[in-house]
C-alpha atoms as a PDB file:
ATOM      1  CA  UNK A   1      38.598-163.816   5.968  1.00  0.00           C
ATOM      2  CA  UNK A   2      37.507-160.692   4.775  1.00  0.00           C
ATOM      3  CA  UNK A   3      39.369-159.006   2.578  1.00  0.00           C
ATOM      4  CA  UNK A   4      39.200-155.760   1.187  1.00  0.00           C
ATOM      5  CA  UNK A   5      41.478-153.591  -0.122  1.00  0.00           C
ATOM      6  CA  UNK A   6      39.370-151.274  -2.136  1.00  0.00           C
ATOM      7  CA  UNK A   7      35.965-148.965  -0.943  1.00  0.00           C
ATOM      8  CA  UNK A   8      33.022-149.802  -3.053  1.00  0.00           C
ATOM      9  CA  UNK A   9      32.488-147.326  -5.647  1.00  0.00           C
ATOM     10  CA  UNK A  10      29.561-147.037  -7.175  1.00  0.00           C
ATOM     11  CA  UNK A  11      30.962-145.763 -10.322  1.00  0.00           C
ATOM     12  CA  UNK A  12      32.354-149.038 -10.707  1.00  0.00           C
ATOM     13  CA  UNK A  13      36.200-147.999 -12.159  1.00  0.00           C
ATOM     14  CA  UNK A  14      37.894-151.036 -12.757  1.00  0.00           C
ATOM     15  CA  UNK A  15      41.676-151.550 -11.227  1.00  0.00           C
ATOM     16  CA  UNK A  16      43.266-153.999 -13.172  1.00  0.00           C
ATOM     17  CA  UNK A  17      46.091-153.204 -10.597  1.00  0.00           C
ATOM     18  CA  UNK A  18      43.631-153.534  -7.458  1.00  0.00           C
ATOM     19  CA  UNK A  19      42.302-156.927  -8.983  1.00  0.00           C
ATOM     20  CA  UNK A  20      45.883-158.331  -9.502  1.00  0.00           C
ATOM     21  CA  UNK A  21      46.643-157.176  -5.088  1.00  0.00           C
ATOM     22  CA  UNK A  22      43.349-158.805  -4.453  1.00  0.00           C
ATOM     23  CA  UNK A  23      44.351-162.101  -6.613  1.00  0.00           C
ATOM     24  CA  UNK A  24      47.293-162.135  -5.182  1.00  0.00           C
ATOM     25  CA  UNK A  25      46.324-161.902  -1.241  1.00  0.00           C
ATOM     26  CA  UNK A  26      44.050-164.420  -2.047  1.00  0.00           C
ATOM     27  CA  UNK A  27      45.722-167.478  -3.937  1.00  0.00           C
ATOM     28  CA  UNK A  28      49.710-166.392  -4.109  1.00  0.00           C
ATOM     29  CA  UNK A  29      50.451-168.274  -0.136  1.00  0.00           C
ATOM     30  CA  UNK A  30      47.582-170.824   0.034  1.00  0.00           C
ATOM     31  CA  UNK A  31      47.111-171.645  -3.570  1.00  0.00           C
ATOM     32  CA  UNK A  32      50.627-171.190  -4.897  1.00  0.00           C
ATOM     33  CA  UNK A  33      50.252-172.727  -8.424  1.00  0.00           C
ATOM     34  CA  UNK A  34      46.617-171.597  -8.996  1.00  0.00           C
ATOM     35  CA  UNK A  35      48.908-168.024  -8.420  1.00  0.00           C
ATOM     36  CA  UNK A  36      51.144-168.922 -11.233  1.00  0.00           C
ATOM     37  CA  UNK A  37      48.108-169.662 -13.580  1.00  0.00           C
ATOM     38  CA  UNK A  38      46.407-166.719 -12.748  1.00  0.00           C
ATOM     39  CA  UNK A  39      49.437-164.551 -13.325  1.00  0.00           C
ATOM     40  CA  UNK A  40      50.150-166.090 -16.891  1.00  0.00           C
ATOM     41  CA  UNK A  41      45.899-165.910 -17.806  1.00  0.00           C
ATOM     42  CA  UNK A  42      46.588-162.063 -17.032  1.00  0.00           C
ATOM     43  CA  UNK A  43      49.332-161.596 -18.586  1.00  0.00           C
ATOM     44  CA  UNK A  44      48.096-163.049 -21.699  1.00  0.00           C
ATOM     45  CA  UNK A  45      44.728-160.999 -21.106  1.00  0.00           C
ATOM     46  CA  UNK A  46      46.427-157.590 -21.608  1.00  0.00           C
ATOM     47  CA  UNK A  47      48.124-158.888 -25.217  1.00  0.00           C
ATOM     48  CA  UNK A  48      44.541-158.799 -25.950  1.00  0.00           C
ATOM     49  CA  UNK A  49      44.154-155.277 -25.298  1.00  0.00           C
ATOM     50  CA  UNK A  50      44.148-154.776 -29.415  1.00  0.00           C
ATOM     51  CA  UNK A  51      41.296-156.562 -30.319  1.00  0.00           C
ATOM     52  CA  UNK A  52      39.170-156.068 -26.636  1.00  0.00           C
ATOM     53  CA  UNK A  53      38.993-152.245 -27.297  1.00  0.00           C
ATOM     54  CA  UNK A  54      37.208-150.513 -24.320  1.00  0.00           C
ATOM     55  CA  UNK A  55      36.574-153.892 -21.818  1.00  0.00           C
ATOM     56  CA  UNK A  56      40.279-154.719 -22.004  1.00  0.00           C
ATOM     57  CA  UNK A  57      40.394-153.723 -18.267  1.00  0.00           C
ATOM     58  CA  UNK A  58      37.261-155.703 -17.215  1.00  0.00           C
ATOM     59  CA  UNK A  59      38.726-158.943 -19.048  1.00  0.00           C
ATOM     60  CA  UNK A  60      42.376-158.584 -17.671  1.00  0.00           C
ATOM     61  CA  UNK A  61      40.497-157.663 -14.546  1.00  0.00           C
ATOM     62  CA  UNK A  62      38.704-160.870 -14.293  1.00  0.00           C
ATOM     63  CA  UNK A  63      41.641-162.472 -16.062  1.00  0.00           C
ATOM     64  CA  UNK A  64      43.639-162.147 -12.506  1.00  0.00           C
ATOM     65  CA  UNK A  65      40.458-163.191 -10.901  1.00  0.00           C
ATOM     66  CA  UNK A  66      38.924-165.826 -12.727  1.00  0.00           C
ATOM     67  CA  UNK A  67      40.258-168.340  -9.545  1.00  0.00           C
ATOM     68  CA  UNK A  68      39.963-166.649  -6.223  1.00  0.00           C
ATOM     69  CA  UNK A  69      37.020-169.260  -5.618  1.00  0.00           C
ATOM     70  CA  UNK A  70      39.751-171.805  -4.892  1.00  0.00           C
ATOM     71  CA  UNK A  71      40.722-169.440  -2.212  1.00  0.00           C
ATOM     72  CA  UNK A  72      40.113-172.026   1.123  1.00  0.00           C
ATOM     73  CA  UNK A  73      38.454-168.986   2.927  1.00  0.00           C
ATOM     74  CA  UNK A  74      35.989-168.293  -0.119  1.00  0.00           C
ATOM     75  CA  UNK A  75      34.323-171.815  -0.009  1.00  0.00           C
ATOM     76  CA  UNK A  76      30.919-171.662   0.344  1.00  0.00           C
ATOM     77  CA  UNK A  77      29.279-173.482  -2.302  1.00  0.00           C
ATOM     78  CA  UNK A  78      32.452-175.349  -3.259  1.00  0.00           C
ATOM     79  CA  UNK A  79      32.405-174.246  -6.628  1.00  0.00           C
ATOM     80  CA  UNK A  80      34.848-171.934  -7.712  1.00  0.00           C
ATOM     81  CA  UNK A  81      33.410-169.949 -10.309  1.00  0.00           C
ATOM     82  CA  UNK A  82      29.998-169.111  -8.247  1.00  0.00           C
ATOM     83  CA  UNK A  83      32.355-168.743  -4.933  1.00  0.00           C
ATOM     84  CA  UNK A  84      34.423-166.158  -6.702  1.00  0.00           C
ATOM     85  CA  UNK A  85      31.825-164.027  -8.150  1.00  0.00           C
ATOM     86  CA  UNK A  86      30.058-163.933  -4.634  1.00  0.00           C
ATOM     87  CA  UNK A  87      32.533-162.833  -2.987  1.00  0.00           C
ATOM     88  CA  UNK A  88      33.192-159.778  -6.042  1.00  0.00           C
ATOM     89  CA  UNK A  89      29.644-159.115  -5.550  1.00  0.00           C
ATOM     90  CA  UNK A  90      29.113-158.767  -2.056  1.00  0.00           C
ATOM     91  CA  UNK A  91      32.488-157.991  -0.412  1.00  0.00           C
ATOM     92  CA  UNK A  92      34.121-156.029  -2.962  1.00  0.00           C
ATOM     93  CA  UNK A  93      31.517-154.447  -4.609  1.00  0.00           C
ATOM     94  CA  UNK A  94      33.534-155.068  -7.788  1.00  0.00           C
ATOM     95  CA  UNK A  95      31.885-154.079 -11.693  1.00  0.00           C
ATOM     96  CA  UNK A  96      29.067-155.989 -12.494  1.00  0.00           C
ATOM     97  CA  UNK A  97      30.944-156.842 -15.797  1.00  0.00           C
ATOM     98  CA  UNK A  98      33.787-158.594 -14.326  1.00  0.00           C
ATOM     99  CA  UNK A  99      31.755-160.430 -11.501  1.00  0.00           C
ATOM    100  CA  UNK A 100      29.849-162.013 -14.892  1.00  0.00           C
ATOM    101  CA  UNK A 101      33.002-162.072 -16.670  1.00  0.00           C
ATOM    102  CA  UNK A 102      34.764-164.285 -13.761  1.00  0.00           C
ATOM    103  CA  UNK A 103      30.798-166.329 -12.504  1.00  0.00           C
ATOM    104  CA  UNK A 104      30.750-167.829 -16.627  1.00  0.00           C
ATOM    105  CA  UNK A 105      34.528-168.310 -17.182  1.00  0.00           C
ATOM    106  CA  UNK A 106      35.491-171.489 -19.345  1.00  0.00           C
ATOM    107  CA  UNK A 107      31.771-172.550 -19.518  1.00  0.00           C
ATOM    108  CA  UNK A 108      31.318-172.828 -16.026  1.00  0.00           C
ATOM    109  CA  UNK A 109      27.819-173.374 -16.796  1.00  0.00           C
ATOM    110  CA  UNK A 110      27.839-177.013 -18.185  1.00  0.00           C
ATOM    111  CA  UNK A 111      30.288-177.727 -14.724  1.00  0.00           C
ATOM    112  CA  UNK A 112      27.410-175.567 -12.598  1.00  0.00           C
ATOM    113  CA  UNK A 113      24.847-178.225 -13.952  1.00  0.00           C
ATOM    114  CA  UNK A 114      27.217-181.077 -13.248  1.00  0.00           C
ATOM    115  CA  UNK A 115      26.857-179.879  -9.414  1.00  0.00           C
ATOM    116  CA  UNK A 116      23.380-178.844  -9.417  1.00  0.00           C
ATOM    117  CA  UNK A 117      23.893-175.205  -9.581  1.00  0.00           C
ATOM    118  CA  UNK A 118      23.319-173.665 -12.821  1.00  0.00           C
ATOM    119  CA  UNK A 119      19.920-172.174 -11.516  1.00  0.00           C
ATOM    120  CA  UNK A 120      21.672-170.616  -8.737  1.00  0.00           C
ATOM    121  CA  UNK A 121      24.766-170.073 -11.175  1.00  0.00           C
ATOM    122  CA  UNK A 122      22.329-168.487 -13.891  1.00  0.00           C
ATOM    123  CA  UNK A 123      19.670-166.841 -11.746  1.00  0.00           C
ATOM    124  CA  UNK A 124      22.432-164.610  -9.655  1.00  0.00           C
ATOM    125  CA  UNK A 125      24.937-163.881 -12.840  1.00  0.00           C
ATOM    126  CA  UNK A 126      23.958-162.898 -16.530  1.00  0.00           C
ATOM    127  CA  UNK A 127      26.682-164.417 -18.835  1.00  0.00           C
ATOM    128  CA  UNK A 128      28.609-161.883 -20.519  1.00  0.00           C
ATOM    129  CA  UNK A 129      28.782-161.126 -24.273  1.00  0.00           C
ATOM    130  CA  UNK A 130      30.076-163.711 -26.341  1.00  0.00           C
ATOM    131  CA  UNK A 131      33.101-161.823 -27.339  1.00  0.00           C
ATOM    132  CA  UNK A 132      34.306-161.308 -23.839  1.00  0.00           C
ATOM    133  CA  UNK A 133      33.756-164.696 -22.940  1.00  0.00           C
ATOM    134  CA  UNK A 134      36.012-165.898 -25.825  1.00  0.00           C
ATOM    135  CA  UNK A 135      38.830-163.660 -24.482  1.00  0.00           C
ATOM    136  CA  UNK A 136      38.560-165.145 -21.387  1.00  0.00           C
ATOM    137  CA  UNK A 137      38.375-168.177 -22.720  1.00  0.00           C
ATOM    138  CA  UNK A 138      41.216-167.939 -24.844  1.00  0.00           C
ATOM    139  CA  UNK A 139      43.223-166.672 -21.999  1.00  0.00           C
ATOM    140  CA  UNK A 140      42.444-169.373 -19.362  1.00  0.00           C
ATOM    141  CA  UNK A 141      42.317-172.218 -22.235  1.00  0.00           C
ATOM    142  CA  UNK A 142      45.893-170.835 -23.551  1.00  0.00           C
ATOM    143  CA  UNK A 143      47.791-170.910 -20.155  1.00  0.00           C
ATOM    144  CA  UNK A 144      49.085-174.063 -18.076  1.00  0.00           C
ATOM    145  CA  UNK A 145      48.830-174.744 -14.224  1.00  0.00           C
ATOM    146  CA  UNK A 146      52.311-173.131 -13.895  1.00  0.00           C
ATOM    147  CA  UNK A 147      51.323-169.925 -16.112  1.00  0.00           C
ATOM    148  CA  UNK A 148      52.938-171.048 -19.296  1.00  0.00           C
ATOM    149  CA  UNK A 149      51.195-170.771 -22.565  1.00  0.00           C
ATOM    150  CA  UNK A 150      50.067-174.266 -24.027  1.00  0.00           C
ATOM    151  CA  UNK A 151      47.443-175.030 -27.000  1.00  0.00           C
ATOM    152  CA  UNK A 152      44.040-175.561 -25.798  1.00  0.00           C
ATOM    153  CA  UNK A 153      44.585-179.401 -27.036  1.00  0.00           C
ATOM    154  CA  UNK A 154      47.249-179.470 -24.368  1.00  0.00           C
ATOM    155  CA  UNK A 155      45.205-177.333 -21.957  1.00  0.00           C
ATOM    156  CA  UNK A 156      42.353-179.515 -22.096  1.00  0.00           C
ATOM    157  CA  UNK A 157      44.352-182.825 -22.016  1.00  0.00           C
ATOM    158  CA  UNK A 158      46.266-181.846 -18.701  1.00  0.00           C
ATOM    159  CA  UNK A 159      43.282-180.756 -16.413  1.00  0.00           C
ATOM    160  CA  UNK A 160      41.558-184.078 -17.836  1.00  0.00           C
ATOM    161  CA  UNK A 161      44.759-185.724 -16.392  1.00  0.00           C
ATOM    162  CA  UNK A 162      44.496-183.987 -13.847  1.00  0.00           C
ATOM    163  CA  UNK A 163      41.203-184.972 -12.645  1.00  0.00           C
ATOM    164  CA  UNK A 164      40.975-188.406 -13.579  1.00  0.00           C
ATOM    165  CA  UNK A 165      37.980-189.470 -16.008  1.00  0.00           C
ATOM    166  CA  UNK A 166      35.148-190.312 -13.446  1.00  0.00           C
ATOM    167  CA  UNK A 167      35.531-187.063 -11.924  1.00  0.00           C
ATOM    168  CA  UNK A 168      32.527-184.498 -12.750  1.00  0.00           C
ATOM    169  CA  UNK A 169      34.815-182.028 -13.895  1.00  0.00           C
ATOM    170  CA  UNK A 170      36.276-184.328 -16.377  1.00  0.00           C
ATOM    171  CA  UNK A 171      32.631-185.151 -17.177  1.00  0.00           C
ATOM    172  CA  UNK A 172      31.870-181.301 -17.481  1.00  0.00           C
ATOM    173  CA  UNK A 173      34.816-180.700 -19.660  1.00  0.00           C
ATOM    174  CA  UNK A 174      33.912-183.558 -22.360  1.00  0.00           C
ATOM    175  CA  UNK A 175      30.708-181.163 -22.962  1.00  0.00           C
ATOM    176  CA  UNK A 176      32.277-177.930 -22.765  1.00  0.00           C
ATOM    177  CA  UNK A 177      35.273-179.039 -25.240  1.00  0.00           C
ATOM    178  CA  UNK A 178      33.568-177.837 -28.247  1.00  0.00           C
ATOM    179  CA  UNK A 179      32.888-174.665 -27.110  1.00  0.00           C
ATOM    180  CA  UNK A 180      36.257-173.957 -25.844  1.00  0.00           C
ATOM    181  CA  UNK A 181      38.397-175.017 -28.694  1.00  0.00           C
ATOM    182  CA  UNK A 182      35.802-173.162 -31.362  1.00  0.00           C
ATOM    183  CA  UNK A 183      36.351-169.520 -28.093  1.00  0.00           C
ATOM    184  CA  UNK A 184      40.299-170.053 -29.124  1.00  0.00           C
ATOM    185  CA  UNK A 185      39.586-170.700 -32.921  1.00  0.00           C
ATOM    186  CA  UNK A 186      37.392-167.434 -32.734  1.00  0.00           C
ATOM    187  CA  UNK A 187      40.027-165.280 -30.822  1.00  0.00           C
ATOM    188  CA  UNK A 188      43.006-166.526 -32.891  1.00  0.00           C
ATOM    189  CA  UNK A 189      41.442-165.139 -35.886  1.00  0.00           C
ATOM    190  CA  UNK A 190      41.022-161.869 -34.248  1.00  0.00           C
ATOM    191  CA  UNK A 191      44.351-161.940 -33.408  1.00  0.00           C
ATOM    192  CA  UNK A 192      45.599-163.118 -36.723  1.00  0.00           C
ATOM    193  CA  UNK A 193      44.030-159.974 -38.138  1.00  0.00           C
ATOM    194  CA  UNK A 194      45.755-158.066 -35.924  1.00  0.00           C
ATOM    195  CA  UNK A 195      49.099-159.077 -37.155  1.00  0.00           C
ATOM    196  CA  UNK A 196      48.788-161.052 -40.163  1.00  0.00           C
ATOM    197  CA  UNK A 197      52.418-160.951 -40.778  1.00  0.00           C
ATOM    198  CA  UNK A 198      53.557-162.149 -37.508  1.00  0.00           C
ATOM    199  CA  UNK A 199      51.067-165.467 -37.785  1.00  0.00           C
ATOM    200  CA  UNK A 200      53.050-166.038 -41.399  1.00  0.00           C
ATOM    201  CA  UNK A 201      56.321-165.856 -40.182  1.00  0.00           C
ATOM    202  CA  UNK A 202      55.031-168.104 -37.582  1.00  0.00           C
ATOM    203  CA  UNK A 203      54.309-170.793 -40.044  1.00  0.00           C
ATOM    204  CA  UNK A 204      50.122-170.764 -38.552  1.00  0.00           C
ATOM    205  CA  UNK A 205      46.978-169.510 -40.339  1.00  0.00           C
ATOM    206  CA  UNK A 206      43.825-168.657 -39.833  1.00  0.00           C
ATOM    207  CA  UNK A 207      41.810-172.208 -39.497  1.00  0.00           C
ATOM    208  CA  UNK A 208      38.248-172.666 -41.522  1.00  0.00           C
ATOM    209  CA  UNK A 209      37.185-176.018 -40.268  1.00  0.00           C
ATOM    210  CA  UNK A 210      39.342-177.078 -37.840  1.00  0.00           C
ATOM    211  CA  UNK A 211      43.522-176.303 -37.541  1.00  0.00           C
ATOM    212  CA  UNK A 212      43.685-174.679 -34.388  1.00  0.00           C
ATOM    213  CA  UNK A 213      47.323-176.105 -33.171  1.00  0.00           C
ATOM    214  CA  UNK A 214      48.360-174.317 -36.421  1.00  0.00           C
ATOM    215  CA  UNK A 215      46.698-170.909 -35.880  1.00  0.00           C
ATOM    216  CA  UNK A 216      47.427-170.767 -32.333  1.00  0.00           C
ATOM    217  CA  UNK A 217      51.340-171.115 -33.054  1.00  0.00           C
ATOM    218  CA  UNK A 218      51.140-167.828 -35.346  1.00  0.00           C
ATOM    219  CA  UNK A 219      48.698-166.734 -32.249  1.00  0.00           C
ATOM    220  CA  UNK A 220      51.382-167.339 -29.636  1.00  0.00           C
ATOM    221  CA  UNK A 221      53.877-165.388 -32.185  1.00  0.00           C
ATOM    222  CA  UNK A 222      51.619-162.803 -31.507  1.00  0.00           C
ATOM    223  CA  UNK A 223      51.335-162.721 -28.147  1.00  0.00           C
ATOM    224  CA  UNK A 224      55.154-163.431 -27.975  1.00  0.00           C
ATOM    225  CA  UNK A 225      55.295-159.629 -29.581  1.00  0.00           C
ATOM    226  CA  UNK A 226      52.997-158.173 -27.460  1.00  0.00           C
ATOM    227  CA  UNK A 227      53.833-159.752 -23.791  1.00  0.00           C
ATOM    228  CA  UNK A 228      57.135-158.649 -24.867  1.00  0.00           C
ATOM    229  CA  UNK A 229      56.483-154.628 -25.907  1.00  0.00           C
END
């Protein structure tokens, strides 16, 4: 399957609105609840517009596209993160910055290793800034299997379920953990800065050390504000 439902550009203008069609074509039939994620990881993406500034677009972008590599006619090297960006790269000609943006989502590097391809992961894609990862992060980390927004404890808990424990991607996200909870911590605080009002009334704070169920309730009050505008 080849689908494309943009011309390359070389000015590489990024269509939050093309990426969401193209997301959509992809997962919404086959993939029906990888849809539903997607569609909740975007719409929490834009609510970040405030503290993303000028790459709002790339992250909501690759937000909507952080899955198309579970798309059955993008297998290649059976790893979705690699798949995805492949296919952004060399079919769609998409913006450099989102094919990096959607290659390194949620660590995918520690998983690439797992599977034996973080050179090929590493050597094709540049990871992105750290501050764009943590969006994207936050967004995917933030949002269940049916699109709903869940703490990142919760996140990480149900695809561990999900997978069973002897499964490399539980094995991948045991070392990746860390990282991912600390992404949230990092964005929450952005967030909280935001709208320091709405975490208070939310009964959350900012964490030091720790206390990110607590921040991300005033984060999600937030977001509640902002999904809602």
């Amino acid at each position: 399957m080849n689908v494309r439902l943009s011309p390359a550009s070389v000015d590489f203008v990024i269509d939050t609105d093309w990426a969401e069609t193209l997301a959509r074509a992809l997962l919404e039939e086959p993939l029906p609840h990888r849809w539903a994620h997607s569609t909740g990881v975007a719409a929490t993406a834009r609510a970040l517009a405030p503290v993303l500034g000028p790459h709002a677009d790339a992250v909501t972008a690759a937000a909507w596209l952080h899955d198309i590599g579970y798309a059955p006619v993008l297998h290649g090297s059976g790893f979705h993160p690699l798949d995805g960006a492949r296919y952004l790269r060399d079919v769609q000609h998409a913006d450099p910055l989102v094919c990096r943006l959607v290659a390194h989502h949620s660590c995918a590097a520690i998983e690439a290793t797992e599977r034996g391809l973080a050179a090929d992961l590493l050597g094709e894609f540049r990871p992105a800034s750290r501050d764009l990862a943590d969006a994207l992060i936050y967004c995917d980390m933030t949002t269940g299997p049916q699109g709903q927004r869940m703490i990142v404890e919760q996140r990480l808990t149900e695809i561990g379920h999900r997978y069973g424990p002897d499964h490399l991607v539980s094995r991948a996200l045991a070392r990746s953990a860390p990282e991912l909870t600390a992404a949230v911590v990092r964005v929450t605080r952005k967030l909280a800065t935001c709208s320091p009002i709405a975490v208070t009334h939310a009964g959350g704070r900012v964490p030091g050390d720790g206390g990110s169920v607590l921040a991300e309730v005033g984060a999600f009050a937030v977001l509640g504000v902002m999904l809602d505008a």
